[in-house]
Protein backbone atom coordinates (compact mmCIF):
# COMPACT_ATOMS: atom_id res chain seq x y z
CA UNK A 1 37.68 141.25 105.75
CA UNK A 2 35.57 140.31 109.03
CA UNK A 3 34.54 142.65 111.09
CA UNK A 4 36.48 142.85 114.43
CA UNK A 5 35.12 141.09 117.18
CA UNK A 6 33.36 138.57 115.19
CA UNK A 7 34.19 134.55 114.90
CA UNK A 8 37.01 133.89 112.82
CA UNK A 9 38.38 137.85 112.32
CA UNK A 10 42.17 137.63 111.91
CA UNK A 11 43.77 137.98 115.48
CA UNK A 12 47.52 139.57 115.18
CA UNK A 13 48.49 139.34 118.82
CA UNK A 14 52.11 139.89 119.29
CA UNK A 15 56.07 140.33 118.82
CA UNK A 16 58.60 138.53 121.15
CA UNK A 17 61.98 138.55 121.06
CA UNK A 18 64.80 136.40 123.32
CA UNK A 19 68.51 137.46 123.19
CA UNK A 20 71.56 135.90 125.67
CA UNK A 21 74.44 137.47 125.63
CA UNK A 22 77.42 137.49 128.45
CA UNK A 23 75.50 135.20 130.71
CA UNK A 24 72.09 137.08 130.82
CA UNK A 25 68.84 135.75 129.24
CA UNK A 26 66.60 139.08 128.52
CA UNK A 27 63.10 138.11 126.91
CA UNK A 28 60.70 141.10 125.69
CA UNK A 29 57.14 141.05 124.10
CA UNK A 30 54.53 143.91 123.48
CA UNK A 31 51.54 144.46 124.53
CA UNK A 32 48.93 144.95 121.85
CA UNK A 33 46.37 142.39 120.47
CA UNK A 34 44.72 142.99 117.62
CA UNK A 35 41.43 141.57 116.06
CA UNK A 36 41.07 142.45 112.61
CA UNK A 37 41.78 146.52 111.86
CA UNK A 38 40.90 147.00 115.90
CA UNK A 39 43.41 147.54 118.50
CA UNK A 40 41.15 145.34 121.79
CA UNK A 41 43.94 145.34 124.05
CA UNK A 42 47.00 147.74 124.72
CA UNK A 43 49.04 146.02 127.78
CA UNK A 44 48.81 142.19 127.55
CA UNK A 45 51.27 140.05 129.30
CA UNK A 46 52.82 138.07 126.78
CA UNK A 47 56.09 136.72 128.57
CA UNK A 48 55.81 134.68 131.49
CA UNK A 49 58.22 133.55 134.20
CA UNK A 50 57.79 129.73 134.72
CA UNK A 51 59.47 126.48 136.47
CA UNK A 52 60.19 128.66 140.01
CA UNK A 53 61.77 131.58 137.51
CA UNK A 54 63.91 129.06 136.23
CA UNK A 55 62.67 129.51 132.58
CA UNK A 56 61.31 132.05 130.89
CA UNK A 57 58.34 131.89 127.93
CA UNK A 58 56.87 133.98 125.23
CA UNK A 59 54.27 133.55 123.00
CA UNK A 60 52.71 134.63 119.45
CA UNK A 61 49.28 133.76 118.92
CA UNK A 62 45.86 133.36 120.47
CA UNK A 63 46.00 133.94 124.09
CA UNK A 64 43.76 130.89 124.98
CA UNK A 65 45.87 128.53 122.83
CA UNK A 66 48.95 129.98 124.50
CA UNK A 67 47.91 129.41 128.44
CA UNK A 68 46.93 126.33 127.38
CA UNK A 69 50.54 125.38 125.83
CA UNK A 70 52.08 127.41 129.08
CA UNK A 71 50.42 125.08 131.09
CA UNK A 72 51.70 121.65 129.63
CA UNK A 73 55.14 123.16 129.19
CA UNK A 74 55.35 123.52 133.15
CA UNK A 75 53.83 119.64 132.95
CA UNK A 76 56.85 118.66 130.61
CA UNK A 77 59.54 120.86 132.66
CA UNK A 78 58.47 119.30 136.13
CA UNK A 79 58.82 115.42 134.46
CA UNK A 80 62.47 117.03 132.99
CA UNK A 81 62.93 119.72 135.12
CA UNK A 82 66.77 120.03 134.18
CA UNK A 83 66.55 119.06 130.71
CA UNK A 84 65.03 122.16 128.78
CA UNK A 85 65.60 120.93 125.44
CA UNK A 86 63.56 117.43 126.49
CA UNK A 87 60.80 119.05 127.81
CA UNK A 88 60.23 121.13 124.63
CA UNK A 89 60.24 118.32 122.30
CA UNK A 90 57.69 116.29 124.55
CA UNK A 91 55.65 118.84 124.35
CA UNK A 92 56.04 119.12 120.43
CA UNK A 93 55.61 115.76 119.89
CA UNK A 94 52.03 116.13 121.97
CA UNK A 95 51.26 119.59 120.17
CA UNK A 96 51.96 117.93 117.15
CA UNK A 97 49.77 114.38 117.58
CA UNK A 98 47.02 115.28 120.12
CA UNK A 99 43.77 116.27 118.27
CA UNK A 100 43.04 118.86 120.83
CA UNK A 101 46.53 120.32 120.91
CA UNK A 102 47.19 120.25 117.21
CA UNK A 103 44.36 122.73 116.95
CA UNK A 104 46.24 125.90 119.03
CA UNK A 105 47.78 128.56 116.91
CA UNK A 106 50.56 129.70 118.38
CA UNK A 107 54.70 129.80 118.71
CA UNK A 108 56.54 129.38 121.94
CA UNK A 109 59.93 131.06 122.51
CA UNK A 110 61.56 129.18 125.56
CA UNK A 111 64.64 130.18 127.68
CA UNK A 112 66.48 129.09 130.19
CA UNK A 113 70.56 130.23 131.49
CA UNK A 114 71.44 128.04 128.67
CA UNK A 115 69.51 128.23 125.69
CA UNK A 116 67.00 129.70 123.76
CA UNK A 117 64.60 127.68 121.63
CA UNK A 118 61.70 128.04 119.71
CA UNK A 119 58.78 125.87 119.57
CA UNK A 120 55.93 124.96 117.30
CA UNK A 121 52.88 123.15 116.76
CA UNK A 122 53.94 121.26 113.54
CA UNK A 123 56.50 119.52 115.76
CA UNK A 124 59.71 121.93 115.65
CA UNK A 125 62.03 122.95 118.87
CA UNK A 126 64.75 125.43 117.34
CA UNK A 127 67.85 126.84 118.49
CA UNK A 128 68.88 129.24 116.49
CA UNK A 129 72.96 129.92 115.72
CA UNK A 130 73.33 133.18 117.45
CA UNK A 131 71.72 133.17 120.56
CA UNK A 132 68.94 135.86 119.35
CA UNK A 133 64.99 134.70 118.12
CA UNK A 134 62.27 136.41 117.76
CA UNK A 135 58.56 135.50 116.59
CA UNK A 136 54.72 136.91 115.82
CA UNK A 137 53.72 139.84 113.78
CA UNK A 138 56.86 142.10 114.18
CA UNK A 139 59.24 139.39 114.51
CA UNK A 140 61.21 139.69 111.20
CA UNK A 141 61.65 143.65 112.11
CA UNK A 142 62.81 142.73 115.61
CA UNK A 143 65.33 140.26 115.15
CA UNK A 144 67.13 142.45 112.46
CA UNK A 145 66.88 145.13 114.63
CA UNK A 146 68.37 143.07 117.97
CA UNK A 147 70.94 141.11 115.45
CA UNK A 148 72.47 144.91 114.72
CA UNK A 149 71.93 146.16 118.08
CA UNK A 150 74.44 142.38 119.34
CA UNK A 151 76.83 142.58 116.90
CA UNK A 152 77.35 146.19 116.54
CA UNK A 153 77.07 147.70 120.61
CA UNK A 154 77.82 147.06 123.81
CA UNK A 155 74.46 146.45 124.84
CA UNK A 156 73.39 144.10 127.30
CA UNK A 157 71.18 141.74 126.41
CA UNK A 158 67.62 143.34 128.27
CA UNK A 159 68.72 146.59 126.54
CA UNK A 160 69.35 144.96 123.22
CA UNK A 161 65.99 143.31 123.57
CA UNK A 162 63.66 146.38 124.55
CA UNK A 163 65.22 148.61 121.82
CA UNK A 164 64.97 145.80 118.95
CA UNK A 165 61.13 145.84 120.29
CA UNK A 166 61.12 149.52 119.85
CA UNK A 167 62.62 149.46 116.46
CA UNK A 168 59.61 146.79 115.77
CA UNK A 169 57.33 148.69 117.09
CA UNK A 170 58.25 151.96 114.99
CA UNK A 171 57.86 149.86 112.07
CA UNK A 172 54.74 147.29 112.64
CA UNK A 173 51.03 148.39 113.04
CA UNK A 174 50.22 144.68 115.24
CA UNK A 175 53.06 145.49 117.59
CA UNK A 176 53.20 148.18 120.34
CA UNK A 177 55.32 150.34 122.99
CA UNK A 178 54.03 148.71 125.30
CA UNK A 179 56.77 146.73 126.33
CA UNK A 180 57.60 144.05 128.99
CA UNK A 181 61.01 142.88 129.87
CA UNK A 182 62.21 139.50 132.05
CA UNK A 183 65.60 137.98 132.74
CA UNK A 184 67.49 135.74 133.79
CA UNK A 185 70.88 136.25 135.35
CA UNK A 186 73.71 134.21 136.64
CA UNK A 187 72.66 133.01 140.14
């Protein structure tokens, strides 16, 4: 194993999780990064608001590589700016063929009052069939935990979203308490 800190150590940055339910978008992420066996960072901010808080983002990865996808997402959303779904698979399509781009490593979970969809570098945009995703280190724990939490409570969907990130948290060393929490409600 590299030693933390140095060029190439193993960075674990992150779990985010989306759910909708009843009208509500609710999108949660940690805040720990971790480089190799070190904790560097305990509160990072790893869901933003974007597109005049039309649309919410999350990401798993390498910070740098994430601003920089944040950043041509907005690009995509202002030529589509009311077609979600088109904006994420231009920006795919350019994360997938640019030779810059196809270097970031990262996932992107986007959101907007109508859907939730996960994008990735090798050209993917994903909507899953219940209206739940979540990605990075913890991911697999949190989406188990949220798909309980939706099918099984009353729970709206920020609640189901911070407690599924709890449950993660409980459970994976690379994600922490931390927690941030954005939605989007019916206007």
């Amino acid at each position: 194993m590299k030693p933390p800190f140095s060029p190439g150590a193993d960075v674990r940055a992150t779990t985010v999780i989306a759910v909708a339910k009843d009208g509500v978008v609710a999108m949660a992420g940690d805040g720990q990064v971790t480089m190799g066996d070190a904790v560097v960072k305990a509160a990072a901010q790893k869901v933003r608001r974007l597109a005049d808080d039309r649309i919410l983002a999350g990401f798993a990865g390498a910070l740098a590589d994430a601003v920089a996808l944040f950043a041509k997402l907005e690009t995509m959303l202002k030529r589509w700016p009311a077609n979600l779904p088109r904006a994420c698979v231009e920006l795919a399509k350019e994360w997938r063929t640019d030779r810059y781009l196809r270097r970031l490593e990262a996932l992107l979970v986007v959101a907007d009052h109508e859907r939730l969809l996960l994008v990735s570098g090798d050209g993917n945009v994903i909507e899953p069939d219940v209206p739940i995703l979540a990605i990075g280190s913890g991911g697999g724990y949190a989406l188990a935990a949220a798909r309980a939490l939706y099918e099984r409570t009353d729970m709206v969907a920020p609640d189901v979203a911070r407690h599924a990130l709890e449950i993660a948290a409980d459970i994976c060393v690379y994600t922490n308490h931390e927690i941030t929490v954005e939605e989007l409600r019916p206007q």
